[in-house]
C-alpha atoms as a PDB file:
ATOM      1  CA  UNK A   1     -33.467  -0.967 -52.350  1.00  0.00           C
ATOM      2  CA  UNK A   2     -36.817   0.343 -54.254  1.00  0.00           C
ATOM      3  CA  UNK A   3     -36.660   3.892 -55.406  1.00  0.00           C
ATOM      4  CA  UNK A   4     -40.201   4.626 -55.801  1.00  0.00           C
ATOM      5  CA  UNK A   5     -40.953   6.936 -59.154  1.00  0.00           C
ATOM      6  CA  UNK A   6     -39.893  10.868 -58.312  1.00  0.00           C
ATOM      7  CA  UNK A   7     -41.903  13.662 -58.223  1.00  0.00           C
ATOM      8  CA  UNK A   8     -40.430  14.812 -61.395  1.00  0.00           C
ATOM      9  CA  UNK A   9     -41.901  12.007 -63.290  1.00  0.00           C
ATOM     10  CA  UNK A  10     -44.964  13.207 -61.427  1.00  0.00           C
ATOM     11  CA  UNK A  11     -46.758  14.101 -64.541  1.00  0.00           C
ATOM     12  CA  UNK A  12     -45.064  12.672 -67.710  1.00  0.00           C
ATOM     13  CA  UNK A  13     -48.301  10.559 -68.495  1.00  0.00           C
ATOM     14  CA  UNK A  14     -50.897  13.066 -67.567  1.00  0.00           C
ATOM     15  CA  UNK A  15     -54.034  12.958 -70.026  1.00  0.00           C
ATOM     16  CA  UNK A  16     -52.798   9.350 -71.124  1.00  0.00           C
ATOM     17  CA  UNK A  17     -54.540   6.196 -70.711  1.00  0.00           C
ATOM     18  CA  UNK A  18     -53.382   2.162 -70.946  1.00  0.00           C
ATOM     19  CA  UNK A  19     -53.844  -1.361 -70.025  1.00  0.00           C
ATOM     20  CA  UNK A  20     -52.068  -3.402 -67.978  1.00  0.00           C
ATOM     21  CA  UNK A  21     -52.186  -6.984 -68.816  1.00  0.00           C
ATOM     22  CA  UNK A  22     -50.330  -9.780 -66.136  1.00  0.00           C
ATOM     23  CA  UNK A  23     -51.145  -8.306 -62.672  1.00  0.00           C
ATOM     24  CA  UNK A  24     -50.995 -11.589 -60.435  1.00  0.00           C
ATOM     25  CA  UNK A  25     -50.511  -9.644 -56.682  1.00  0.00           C
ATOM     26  CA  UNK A  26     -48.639  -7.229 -55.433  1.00  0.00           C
ATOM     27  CA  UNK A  27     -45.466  -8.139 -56.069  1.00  0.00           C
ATOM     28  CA  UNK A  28     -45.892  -8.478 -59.811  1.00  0.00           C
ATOM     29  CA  UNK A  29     -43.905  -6.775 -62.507  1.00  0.00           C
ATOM     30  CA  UNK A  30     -47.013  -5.921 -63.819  1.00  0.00           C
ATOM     31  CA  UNK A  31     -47.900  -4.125 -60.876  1.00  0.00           C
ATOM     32  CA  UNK A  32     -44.988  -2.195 -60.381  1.00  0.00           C
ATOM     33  CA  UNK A  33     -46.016  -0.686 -63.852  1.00  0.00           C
ATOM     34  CA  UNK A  34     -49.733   0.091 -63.245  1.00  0.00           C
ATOM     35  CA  UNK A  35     -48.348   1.957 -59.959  1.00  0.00           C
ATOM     36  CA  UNK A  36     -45.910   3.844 -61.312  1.00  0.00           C
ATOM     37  CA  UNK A  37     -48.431   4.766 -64.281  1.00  0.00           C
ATOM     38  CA  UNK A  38     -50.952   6.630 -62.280  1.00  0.00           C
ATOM     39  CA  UNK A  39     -48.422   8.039 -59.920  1.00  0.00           C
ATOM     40  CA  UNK A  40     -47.363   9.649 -63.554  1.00  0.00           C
ATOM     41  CA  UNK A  41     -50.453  11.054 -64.095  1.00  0.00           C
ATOM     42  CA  UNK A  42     -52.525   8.241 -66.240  1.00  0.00           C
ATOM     43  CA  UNK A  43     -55.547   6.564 -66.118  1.00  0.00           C
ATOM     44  CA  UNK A  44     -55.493   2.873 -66.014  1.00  0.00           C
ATOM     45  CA  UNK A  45     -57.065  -0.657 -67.111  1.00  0.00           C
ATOM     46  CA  UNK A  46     -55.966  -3.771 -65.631  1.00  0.00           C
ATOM     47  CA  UNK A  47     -57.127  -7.367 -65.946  1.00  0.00           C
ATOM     48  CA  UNK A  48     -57.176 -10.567 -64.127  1.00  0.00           C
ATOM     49  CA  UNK A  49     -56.821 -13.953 -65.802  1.00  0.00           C
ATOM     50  CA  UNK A  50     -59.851 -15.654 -64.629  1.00  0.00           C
ATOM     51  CA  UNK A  51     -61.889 -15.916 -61.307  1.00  0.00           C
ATOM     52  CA  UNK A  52     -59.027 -17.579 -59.042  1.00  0.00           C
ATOM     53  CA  UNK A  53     -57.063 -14.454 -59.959  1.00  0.00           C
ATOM     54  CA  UNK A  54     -59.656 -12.147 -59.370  1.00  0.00           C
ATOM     55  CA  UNK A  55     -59.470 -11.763 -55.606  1.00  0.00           C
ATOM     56  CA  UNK A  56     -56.056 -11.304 -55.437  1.00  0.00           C
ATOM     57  CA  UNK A  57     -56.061  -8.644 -58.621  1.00  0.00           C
ATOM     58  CA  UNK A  58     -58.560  -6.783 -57.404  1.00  0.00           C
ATOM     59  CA  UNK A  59     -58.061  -5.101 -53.909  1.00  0.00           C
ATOM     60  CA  UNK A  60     -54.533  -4.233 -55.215  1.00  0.00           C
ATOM     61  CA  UNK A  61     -55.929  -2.857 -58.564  1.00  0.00           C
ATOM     62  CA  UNK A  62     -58.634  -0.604 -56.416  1.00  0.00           C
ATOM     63  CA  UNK A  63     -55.867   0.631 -54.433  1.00  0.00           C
ATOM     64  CA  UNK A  64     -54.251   2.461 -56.846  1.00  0.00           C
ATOM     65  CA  UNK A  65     -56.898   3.568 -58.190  1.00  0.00           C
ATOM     66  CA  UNK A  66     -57.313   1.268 -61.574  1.00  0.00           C
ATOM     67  CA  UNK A  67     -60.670   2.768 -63.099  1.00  0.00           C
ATOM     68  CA  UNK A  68     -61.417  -0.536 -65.507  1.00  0.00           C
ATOM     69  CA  UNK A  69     -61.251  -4.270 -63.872  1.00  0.00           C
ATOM     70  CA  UNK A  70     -61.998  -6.098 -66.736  1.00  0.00           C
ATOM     71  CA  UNK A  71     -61.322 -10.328 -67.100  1.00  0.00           C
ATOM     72  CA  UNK A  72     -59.042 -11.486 -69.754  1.00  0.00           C
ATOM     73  CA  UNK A  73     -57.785 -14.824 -70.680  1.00  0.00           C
ATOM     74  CA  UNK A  74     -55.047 -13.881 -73.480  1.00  0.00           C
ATOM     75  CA  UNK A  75     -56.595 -17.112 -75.094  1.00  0.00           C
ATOM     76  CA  UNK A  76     -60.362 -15.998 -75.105  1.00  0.00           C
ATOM     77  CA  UNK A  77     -60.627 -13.923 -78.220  1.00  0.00           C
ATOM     78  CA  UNK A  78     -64.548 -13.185 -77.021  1.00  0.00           C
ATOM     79  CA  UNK A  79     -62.857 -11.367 -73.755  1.00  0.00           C
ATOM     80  CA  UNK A  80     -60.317  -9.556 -75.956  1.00  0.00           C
ATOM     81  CA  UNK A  81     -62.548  -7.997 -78.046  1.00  0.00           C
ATOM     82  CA  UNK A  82     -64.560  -7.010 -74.742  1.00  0.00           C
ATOM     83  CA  UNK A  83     -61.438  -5.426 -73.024  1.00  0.00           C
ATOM     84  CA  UNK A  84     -61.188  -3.646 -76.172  1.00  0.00           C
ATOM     85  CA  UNK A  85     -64.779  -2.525 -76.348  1.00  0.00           C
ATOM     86  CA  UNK A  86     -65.085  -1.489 -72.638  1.00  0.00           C
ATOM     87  CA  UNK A  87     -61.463   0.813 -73.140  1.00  0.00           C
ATOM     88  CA  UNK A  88     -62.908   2.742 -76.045  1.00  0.00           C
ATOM     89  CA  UNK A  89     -66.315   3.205 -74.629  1.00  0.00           C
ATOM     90  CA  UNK A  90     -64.384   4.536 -71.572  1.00  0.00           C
ATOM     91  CA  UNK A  91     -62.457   6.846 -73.492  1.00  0.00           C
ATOM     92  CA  UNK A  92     -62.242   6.586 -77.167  1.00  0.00           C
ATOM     93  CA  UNK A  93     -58.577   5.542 -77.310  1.00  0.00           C
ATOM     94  CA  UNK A  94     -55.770   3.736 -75.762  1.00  0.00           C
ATOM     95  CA  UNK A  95     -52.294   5.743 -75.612  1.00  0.00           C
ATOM     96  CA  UNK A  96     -50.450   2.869 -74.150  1.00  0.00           C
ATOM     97  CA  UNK A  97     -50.494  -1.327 -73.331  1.00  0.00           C
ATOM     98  CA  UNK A  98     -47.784  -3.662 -71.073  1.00  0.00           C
ATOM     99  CA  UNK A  99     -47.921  -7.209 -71.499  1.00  0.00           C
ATOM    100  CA  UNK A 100     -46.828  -9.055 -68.561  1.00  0.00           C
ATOM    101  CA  UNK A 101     -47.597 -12.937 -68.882  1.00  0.00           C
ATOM    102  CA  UNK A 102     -45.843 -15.614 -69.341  1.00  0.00           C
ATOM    103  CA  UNK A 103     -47.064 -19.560 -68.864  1.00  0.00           C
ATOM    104  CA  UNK A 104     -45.538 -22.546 -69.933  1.00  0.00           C
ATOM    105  CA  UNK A 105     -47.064 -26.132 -68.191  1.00  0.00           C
ATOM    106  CA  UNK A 106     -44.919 -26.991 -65.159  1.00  0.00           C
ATOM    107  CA  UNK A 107     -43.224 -30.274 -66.450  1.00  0.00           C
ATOM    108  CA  UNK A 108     -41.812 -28.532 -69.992  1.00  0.00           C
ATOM    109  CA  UNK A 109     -40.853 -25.123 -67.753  1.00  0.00           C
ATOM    110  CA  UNK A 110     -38.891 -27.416 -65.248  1.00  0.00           C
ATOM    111  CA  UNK A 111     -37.456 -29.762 -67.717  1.00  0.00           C
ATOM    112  CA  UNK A 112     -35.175 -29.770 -70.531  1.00  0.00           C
ATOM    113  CA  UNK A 113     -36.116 -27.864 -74.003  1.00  0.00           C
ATOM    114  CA  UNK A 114     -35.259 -31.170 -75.560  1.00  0.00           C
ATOM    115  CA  UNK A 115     -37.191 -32.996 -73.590  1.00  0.00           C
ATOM    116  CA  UNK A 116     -39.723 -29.887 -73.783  1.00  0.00           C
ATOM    117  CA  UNK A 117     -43.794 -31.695 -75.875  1.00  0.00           C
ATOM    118  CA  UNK A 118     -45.045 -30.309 -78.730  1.00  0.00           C
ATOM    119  CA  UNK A 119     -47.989 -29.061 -76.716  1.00  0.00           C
ATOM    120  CA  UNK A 120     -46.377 -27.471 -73.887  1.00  0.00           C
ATOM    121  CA  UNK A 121     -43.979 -25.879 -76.403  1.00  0.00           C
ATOM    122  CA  UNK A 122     -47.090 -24.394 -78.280  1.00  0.00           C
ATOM    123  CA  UNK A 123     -48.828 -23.396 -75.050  1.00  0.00           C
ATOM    124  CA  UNK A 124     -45.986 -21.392 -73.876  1.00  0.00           C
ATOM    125  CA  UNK A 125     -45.554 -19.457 -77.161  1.00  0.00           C
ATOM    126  CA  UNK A 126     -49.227 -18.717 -77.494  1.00  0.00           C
ATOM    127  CA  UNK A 127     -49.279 -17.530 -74.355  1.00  0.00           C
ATOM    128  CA  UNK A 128     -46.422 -15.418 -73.735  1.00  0.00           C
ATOM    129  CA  UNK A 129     -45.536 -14.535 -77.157  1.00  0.00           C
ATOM    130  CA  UNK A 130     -48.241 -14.516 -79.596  1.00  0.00           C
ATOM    131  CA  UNK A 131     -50.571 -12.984 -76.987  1.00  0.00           C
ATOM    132  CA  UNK A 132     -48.627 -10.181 -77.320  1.00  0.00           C
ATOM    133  CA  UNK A 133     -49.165 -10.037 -81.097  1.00  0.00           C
ATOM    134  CA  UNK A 134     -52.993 -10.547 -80.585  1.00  0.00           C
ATOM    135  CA  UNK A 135     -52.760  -7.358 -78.126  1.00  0.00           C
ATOM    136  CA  UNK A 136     -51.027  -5.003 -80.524  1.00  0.00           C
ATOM    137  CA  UNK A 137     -53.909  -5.839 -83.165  1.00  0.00           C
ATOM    138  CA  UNK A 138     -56.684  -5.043 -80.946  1.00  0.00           C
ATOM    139  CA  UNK A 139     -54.743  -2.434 -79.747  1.00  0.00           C
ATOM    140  CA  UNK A 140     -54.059  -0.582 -83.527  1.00  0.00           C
ATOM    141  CA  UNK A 141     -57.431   0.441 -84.317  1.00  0.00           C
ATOM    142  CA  UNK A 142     -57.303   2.649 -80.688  1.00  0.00           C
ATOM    143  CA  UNK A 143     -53.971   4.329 -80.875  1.00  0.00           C
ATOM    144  CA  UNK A 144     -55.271   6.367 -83.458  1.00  0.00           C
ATOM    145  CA  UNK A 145     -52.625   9.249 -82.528  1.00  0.00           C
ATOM    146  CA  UNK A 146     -49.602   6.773 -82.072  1.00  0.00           C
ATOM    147  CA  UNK A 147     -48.364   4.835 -78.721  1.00  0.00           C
ATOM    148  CA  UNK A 148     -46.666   2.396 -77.218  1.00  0.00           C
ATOM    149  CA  UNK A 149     -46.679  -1.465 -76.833  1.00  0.00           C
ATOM    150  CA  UNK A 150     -44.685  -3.087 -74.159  1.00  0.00           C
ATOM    151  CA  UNK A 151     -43.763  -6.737 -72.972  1.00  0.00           C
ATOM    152  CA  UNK A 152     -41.625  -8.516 -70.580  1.00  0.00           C
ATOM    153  CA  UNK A 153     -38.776 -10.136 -71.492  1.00  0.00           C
ATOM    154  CA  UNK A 154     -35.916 -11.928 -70.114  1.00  0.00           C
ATOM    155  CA  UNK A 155     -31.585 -12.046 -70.311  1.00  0.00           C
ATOM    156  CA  UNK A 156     -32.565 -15.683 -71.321  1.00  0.00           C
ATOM    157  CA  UNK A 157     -33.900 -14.970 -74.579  1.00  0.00           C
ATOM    158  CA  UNK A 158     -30.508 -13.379 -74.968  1.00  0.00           C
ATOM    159  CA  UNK A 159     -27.774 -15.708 -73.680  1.00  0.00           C
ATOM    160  CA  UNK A 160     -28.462 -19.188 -71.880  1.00  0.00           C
ATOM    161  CA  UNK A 161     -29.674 -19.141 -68.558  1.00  0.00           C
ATOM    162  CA  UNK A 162     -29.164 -22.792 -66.324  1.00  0.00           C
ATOM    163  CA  UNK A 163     -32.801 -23.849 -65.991  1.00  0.00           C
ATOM    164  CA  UNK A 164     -34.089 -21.175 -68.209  1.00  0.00           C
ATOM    165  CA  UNK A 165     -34.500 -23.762 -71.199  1.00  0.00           C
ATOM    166  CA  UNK A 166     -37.861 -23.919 -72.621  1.00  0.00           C
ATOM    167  CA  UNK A 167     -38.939 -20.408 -71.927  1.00  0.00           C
ATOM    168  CA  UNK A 168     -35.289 -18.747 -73.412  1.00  0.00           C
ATOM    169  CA  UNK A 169     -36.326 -19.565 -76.997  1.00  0.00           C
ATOM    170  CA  UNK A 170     -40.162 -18.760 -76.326  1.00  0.00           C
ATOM    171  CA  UNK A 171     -38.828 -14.793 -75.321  1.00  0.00           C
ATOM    172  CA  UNK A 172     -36.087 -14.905 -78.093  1.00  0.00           C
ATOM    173  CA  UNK A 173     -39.614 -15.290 -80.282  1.00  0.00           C
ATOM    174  CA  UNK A 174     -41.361 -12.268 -78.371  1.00  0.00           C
ATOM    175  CA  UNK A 175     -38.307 -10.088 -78.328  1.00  0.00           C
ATOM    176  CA  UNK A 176     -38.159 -10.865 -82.646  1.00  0.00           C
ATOM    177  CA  UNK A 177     -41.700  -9.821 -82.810  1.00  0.00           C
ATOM    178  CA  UNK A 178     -40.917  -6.452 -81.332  1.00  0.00           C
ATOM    179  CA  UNK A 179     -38.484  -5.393 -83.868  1.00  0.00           C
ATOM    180  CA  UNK A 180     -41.195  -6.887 -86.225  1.00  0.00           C
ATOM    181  CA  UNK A 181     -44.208  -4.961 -84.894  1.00  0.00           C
ATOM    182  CA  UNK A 182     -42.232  -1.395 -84.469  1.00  0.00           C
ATOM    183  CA  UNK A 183     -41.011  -1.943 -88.226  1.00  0.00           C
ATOM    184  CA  UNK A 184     -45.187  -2.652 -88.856  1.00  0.00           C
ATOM    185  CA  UNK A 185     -46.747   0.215 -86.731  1.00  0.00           C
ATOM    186  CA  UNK A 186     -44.051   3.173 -86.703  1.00  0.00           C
ATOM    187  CA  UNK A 187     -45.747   4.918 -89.539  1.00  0.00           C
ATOM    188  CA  UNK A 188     -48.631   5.176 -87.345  1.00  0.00           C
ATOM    189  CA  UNK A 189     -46.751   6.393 -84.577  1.00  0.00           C
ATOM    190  CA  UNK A 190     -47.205   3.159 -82.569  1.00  0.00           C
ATOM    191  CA  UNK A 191     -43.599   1.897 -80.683  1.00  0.00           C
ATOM    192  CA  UNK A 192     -42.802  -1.298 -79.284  1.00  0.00           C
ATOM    193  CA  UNK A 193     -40.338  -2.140 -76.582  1.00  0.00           C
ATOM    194  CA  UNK A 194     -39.064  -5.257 -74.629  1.00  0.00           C
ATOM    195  CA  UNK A 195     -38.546  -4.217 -71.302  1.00  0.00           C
ATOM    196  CA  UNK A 196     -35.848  -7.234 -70.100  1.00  0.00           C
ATOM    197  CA  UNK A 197     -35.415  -6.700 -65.868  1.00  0.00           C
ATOM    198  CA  UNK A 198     -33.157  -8.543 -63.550  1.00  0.00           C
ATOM    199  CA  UNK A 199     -34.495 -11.287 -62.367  1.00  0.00           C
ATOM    200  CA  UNK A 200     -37.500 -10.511 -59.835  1.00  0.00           C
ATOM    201  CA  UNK A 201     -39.037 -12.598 -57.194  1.00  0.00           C
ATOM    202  CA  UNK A 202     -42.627 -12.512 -58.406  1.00  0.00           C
ATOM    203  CA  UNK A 203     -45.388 -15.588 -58.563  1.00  0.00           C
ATOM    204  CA  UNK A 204     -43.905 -16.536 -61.992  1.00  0.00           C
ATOM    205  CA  UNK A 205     -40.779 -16.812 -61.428  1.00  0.00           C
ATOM    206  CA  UNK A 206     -40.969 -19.245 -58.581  1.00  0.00           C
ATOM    207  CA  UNK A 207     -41.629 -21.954 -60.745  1.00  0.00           C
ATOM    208  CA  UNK A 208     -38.228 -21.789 -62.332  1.00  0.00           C
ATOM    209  CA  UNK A 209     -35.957 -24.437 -60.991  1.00  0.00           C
ATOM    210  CA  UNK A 210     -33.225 -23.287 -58.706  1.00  0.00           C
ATOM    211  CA  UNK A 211     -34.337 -19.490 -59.193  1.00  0.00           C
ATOM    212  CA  UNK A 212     -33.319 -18.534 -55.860  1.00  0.00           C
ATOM    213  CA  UNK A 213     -29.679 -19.042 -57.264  1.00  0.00           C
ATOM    214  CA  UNK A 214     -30.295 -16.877 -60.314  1.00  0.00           C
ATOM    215  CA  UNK A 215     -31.347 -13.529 -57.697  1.00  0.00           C
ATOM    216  CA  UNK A 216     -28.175 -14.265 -55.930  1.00  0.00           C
ATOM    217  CA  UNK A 217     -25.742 -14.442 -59.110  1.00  0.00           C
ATOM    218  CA  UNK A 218     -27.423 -11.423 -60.122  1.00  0.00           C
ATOM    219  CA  UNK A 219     -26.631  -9.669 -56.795  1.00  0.00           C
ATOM    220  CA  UNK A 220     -22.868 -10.623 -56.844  1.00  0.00           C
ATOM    221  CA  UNK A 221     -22.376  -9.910 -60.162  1.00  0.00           C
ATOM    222  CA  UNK A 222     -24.278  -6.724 -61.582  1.00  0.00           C
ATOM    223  CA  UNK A 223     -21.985  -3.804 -61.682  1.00  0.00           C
ATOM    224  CA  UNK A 224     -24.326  -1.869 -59.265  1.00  0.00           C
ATOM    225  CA  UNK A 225     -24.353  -4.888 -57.304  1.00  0.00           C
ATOM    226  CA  UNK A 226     -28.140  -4.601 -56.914  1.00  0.00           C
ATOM    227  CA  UNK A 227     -31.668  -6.075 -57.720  1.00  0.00           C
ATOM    228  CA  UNK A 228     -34.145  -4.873 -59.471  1.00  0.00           C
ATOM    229  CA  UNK A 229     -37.139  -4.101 -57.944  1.00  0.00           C
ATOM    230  CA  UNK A 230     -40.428  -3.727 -59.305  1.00  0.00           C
ATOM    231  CA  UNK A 231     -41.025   0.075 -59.061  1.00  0.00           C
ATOM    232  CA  UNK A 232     -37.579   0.257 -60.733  1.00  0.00           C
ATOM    233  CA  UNK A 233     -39.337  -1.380 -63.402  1.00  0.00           C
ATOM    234  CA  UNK A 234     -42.283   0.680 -63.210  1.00  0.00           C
ATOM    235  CA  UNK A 235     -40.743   4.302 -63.654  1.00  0.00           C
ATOM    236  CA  UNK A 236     -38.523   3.251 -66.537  1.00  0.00           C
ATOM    237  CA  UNK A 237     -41.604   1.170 -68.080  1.00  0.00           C
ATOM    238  CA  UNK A 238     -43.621   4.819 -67.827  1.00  0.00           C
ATOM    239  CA  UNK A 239     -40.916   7.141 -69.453  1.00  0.00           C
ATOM    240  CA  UNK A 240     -40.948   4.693 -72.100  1.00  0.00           C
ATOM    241  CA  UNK A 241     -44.555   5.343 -72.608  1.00  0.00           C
ATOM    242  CA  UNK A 242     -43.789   9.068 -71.974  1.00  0.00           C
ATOM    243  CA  UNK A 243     -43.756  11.392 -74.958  1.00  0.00           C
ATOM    244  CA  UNK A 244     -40.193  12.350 -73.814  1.00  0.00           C
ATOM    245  CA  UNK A 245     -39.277   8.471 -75.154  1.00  0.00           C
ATOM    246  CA  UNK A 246     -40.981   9.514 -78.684  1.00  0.00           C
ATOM    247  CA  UNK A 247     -38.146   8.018 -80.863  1.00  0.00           C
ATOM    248  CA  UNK A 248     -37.287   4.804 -79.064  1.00  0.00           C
ATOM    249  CA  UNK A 249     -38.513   2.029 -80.597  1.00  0.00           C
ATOM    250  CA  UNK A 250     -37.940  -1.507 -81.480  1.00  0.00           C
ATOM    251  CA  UNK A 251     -35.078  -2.489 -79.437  1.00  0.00           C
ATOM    252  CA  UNK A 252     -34.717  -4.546 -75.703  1.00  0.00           C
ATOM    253  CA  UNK A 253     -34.560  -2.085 -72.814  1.00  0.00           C
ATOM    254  CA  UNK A 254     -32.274  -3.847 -69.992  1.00  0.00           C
ATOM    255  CA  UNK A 255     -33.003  -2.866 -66.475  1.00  0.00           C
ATOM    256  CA  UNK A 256     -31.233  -5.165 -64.240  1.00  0.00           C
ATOM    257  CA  UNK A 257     -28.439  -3.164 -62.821  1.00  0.00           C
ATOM    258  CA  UNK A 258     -25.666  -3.833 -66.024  1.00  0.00           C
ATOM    259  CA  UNK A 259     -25.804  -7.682 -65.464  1.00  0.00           C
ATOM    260  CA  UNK A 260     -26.355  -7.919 -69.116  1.00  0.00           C
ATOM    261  CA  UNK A 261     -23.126  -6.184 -69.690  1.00  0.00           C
ATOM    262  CA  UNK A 262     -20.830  -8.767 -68.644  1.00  0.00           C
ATOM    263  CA  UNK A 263     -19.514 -11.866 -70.331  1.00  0.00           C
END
């Protein structure tokens, strides 16, 4: 069941502005959070990985309203710097970022970690992890009165998922460098969160063997007996960027119904 952000989040994020990094389509995580930010009162930035991505980023982005489109390839440092240039031009600071990608080459994601190459190992940290880490440095310089970093995690990183394997280690890494980064920028008012959701039927996800399993365990066996849905995601993902989540920092926020409760 979605439960669309209320009206009394209607205006937590008024006067605030972020990027959205990971939008794929509609039914992305990532989307759910760019949604749910401007329904909160903010103005918005998303990007799309490359031209194959861009038709199916853009309508969705217009639709809500996104007021920068901008390219980004996490692994294009020229493109960073320009997503980076075209935000502070725009408006002269950056109050808020979600990181929503994750990659890892289809044989090492499908296969077993210790079977897992060298290279497809490194490509799926760089990607999802250190990308992350890359973000939050280009994002410092703009959050000049504090804000708040966010990325995706997973239950995986926590505990061993069946068919999780190579990308369980890869988000223990990411969900390390958040403690790491909130230790780094809290002075300057910056926080950091892992936002870990139930497992969502999105793009990414699909290429996880036997994932249609893991959305029915996590059905049966969450105490609210429920999945997560992307705007879900979205309104707790904005109160976390909310000044009313000011002193929250560092840790893994769970939103997947209290499946990570049980044994």
């Amino acid at each position: 069941m979605s439960r669309p952000i209320t009206e009394s989040m209607s205006e937590i994020l008024k006067d605030k502005v972020g990027l959205v990094v990971g939008i794929a389509n509609e039914q992305s995580i990532a989307y759910g959070c760019a949604a749910a930010f401007r329904k909160a009162g903010a103005g918005i930035a998303v990007t799309y990985a490359d031209d194959r991505a861009r038709p199916h980023v853009e309508p969705v982005a217009q639709a809500i309203g996104a007021d920068l489109i901008l390219p980004l390839d996490v692994r294009n440092a020229e493109q960073m710097l320009a997503v980076f240039a075209a935000i502070e031009q725009r408006w002269g600071k950056l109050d808020f970022l979600v990181h929503s990608i994750a990659f890892a080459p289809k044989a090492d994601l499908q296969g077993r970690l210790v079977d897992s190459s060298v290279e497809g190992f490194l490509t799926a940290i760089d990607v999802s992890c250190h990308s992350f880490v890359r973000l939050a440095k280009a994002a410092e310089p703009l959050m000049r009165d504090g804000g708040t970093l966010v990325t995706m995690s997973y239950y995986g990183a926590e505990k061993v998922v069946p068919n999780y394997s190579l990308m369980g280690p890869v988000k223990a890494a990411l969900e390390a460098c958040v403690r790491y980064l909130a230790y780094e920028l809290g002075p300057k008012g910056i926080r950091v969160h892992a936002v870990s959701p139930g497992p969502v039927a999105t793009r990414a996800a699909s290429g996880l063997a036997n994932f249609s399993e893991l959305l029915v365990d996590a059905a049966h066996r969450a105490p609210e007996h429920e999945l997560v849905d992307i705007s879900d995601i979205g309104a707790a993902t904005a109160y976390l960027c909310s000044p009313f989540a000011r002193l929250i920092t560092g840790g893994t926020i769970y939103i997947d119904a209290g499946y990570n409760i049980l044994a």
